[in-house]
Protein backbone atom coordinates (compact mmCIF):
# COMPACT_ATOMS: atom_id res chain seq x y z
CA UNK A 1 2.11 3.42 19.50
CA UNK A 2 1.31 1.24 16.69
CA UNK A 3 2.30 -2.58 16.94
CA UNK A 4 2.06 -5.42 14.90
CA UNK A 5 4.03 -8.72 14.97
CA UNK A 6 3.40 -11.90 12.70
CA UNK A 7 3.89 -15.14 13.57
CA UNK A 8 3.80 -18.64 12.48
CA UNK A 9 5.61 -18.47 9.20
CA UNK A 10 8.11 -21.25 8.56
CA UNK A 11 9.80 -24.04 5.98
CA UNK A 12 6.81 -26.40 4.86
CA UNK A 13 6.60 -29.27 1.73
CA UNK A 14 4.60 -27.69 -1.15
CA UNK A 15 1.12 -29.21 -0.58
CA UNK A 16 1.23 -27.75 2.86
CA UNK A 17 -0.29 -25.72 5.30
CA UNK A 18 0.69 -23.09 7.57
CA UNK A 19 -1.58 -20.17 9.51
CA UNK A 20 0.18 -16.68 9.90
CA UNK A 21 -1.09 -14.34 13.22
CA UNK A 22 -0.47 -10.91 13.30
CA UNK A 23 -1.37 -9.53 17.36
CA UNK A 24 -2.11 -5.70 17.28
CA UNK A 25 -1.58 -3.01 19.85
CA UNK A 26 -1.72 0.62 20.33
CA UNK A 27 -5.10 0.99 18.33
CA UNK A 28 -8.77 0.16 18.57
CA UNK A 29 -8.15 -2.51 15.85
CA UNK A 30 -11.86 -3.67 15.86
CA UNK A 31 -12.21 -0.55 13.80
CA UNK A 32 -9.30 -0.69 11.32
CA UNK A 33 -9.72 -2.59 7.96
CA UNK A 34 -6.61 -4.95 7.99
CA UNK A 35 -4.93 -6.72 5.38
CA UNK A 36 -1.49 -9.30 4.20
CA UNK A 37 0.85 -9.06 1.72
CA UNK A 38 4.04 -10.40 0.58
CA UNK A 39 7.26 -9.73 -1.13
CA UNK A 40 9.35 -12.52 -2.77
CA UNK A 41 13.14 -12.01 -4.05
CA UNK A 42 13.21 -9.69 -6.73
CA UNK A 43 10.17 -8.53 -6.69
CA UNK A 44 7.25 -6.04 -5.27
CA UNK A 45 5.48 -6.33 -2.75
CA UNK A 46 1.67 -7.17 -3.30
CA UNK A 47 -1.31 -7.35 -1.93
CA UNK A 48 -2.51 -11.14 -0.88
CA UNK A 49 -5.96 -10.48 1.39
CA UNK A 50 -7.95 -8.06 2.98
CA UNK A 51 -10.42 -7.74 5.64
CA UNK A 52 -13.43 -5.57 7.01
CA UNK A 53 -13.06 -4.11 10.60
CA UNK A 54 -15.96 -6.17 11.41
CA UNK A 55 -14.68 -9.47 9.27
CA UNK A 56 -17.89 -9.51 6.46
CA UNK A 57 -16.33 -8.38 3.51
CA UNK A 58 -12.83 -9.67 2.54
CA UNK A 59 -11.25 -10.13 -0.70
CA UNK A 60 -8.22 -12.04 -2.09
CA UNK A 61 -5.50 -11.97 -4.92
CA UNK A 62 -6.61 -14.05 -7.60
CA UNK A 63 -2.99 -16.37 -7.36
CA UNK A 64 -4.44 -17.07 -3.27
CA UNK A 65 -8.07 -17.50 -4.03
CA UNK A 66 -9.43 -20.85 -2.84
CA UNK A 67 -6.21 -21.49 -0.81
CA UNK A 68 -6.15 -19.30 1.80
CA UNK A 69 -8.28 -17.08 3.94
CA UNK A 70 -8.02 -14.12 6.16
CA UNK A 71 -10.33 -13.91 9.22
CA UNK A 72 -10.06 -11.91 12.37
CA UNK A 73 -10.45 -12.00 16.38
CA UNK A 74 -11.34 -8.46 17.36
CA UNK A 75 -11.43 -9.40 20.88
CA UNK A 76 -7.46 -10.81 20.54
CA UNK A 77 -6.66 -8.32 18.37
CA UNK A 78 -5.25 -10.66 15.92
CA UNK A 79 -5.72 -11.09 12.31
CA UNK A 80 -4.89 -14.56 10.71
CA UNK A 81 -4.25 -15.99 7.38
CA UNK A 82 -4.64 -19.46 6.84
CA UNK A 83 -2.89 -20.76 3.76
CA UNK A 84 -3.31 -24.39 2.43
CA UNK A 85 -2.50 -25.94 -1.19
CA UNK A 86 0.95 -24.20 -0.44
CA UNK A 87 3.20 -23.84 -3.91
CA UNK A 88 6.71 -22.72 -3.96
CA UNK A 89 5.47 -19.47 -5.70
CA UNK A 90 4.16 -18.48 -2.66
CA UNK A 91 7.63 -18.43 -1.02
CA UNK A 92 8.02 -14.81 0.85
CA UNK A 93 8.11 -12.42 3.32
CA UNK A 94 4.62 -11.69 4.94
CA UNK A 95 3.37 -8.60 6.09
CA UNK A 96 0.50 -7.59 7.95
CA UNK A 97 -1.18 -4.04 7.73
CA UNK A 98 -3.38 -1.59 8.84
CA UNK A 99 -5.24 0.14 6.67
CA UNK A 100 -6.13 3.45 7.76
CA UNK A 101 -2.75 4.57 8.70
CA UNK A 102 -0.67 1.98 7.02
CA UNK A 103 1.45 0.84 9.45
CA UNK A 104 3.52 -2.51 8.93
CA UNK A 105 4.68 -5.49 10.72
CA UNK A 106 8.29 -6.51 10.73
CA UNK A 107 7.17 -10.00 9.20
CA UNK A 108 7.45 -13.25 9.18
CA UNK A 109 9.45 -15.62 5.99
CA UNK A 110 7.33 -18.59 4.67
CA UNK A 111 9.15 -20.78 2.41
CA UNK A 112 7.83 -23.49 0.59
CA UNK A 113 10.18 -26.16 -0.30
CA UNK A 114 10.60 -29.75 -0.78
């Protein structure tokens, strides 16, 4: 059975930083493509960062580019996603994914607030 739970989202000052994990089970996730996304109030949910299975090709929503970065531990299972240069825009729900059979996390609300 599929699993994935984020962590490390919280309240942070806009300027900030914060790193999101997302620990997999039930899969052989060093083969899955993974990615995050995010849904703010009102509106859809969108696609912030992907990753290769094996980590060397990843690509990012332009509004994220040169702020944060997705990277992955295929021995912990866990994909990450570092975000710095925090705005209140980026104030949402987070979501982590596989991307073969598209299963979701339950995840985890950053807000970004002074």
């Amino acid at each position: 059975q599929v699993h994935l739970v984020e962590s490390g989202g919280g309240l942070v000052q806009p300027g900030g930083s914060l790193r999101l994990s997302c620990a997999a089970s039930g899969f052989t996730f060093s083969t899955y493509p993974m990615s995050w996304h995010r849904q703010a109030p009102g509106k859809e949910r969108e696609l912030v960062a992907d990753i290769s299975s094996a980590g060397n090709s990843r690509n990012y929503a332009d509004s994220v580019k040169g702020r944060f970065t997705i990277s992955r531990d295929n021995a912990k299972n866990t994909v990450y996603l570092q975000m710095n240069s925090l705005k209140p825009e980026d104030t949402a729900v987070y979501y982590c994914k596989e991307d073969i059979w598209n299963y979701w996390g339950q995840g985890t609300q950053v807000t970004v607030s002074s």
